[in-house]
Protein backbone atom coordinates (compact mmCIF):
# COMPACT_ATOMS: atom_id res chain seq x y z
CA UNK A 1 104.01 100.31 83.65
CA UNK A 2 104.18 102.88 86.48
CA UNK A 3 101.04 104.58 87.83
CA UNK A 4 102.51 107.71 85.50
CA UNK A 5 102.64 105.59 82.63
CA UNK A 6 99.22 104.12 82.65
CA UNK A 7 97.91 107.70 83.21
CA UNK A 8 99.53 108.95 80.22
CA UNK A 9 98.29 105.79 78.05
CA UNK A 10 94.39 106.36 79.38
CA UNK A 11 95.41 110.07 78.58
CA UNK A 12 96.74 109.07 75.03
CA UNK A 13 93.47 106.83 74.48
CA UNK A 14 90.68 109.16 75.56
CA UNK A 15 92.65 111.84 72.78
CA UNK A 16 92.72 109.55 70.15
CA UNK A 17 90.85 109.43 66.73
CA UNK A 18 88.54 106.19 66.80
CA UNK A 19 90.52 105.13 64.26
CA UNK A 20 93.38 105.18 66.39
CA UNK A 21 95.70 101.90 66.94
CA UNK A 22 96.86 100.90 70.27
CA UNK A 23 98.59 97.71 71.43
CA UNK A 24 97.79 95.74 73.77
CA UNK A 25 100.00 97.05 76.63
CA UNK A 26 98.31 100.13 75.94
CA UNK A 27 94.68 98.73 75.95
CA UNK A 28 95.06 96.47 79.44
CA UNK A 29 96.50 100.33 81.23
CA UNK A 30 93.45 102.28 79.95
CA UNK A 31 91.09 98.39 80.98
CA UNK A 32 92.53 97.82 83.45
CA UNK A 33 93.04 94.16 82.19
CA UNK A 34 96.33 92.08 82.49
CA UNK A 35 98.25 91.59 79.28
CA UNK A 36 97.33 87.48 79.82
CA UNK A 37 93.67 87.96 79.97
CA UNK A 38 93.78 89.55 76.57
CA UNK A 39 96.10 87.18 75.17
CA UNK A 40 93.55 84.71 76.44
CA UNK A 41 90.35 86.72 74.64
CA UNK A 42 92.69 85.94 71.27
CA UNK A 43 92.52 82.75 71.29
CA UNK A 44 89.23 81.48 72.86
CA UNK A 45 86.94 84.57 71.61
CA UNK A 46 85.00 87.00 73.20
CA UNK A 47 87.30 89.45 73.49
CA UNK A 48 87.67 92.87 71.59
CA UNK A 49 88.28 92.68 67.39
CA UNK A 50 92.09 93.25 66.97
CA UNK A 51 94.53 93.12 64.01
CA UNK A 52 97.50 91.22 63.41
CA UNK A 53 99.93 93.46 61.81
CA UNK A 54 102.87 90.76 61.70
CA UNK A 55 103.41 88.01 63.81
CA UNK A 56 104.09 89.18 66.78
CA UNK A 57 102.37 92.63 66.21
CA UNK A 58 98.88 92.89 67.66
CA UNK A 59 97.11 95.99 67.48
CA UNK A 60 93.46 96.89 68.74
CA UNK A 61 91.32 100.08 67.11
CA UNK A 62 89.89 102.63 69.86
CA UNK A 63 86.41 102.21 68.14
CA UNK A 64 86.80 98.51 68.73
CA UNK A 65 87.50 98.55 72.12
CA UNK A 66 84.81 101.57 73.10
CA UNK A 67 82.13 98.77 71.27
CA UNK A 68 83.17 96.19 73.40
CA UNK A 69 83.25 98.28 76.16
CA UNK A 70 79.65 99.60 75.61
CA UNK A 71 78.55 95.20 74.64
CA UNK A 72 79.35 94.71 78.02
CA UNK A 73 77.15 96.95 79.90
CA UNK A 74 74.15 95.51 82.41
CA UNK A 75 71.58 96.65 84.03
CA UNK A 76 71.87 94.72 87.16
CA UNK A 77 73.69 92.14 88.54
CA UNK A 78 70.99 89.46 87.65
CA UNK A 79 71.91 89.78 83.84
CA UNK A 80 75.92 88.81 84.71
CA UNK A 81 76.98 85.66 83.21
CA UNK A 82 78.16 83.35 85.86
C-alpha cells in the first residue's frame, strides 16, 4: 500500500462501526504492523481475536482490535515484557 492508501484505510477504520470487519491488510496500515507479524499472532497467540470467514478469509472486528490496543498500554517502560 501507498502512503495514500494506508491513509485512507486508518481513515476508513477510525469511521467505522465497532462492529465493523477489516482484514488484515487493512489492520497492519491503521497498526502499523507487517502482514507477517499478524500472521504470526494467529498461530502462536497473543495477538488480536479474529474470524475465519473461509479458509483463506481472515477478518478482524474494530472493537477487537481497539481492546487489544487499549491491553497493551503501560505505564512505564519498567512494566515492558522483555
Amino acid at each position: 500500500m501507498n502512503n495514500d492508501e494506508i491513509q485512507a484505510e486508518i481513515e476508513r477504520f477510525n469511521t467505522a462501526d465497532n462492529d465493523a470487519s477489516f482484514s488484515p491488510e487493512s489492520i497492519a496500515a491503521v497498526l502499523g504492523v507487517s502482514l507477517s507479524w499478524l500472521q504470526k499472532k494467529r498461530c502462536v497467540g497473543g495477538g488480536i481475536p479474529f474470524s475465519k470467514v473461509h479458509y483463506r478469509k481472515i477478518m478482524y472486528k474494530k472493537s477487537d482490535v481497539l481492546a487489544y490496543i487499549e491491553s497493551q498500554r503501560i505505564q512505564s517502560t519498567s512494566q515492558m515484557a522483555v
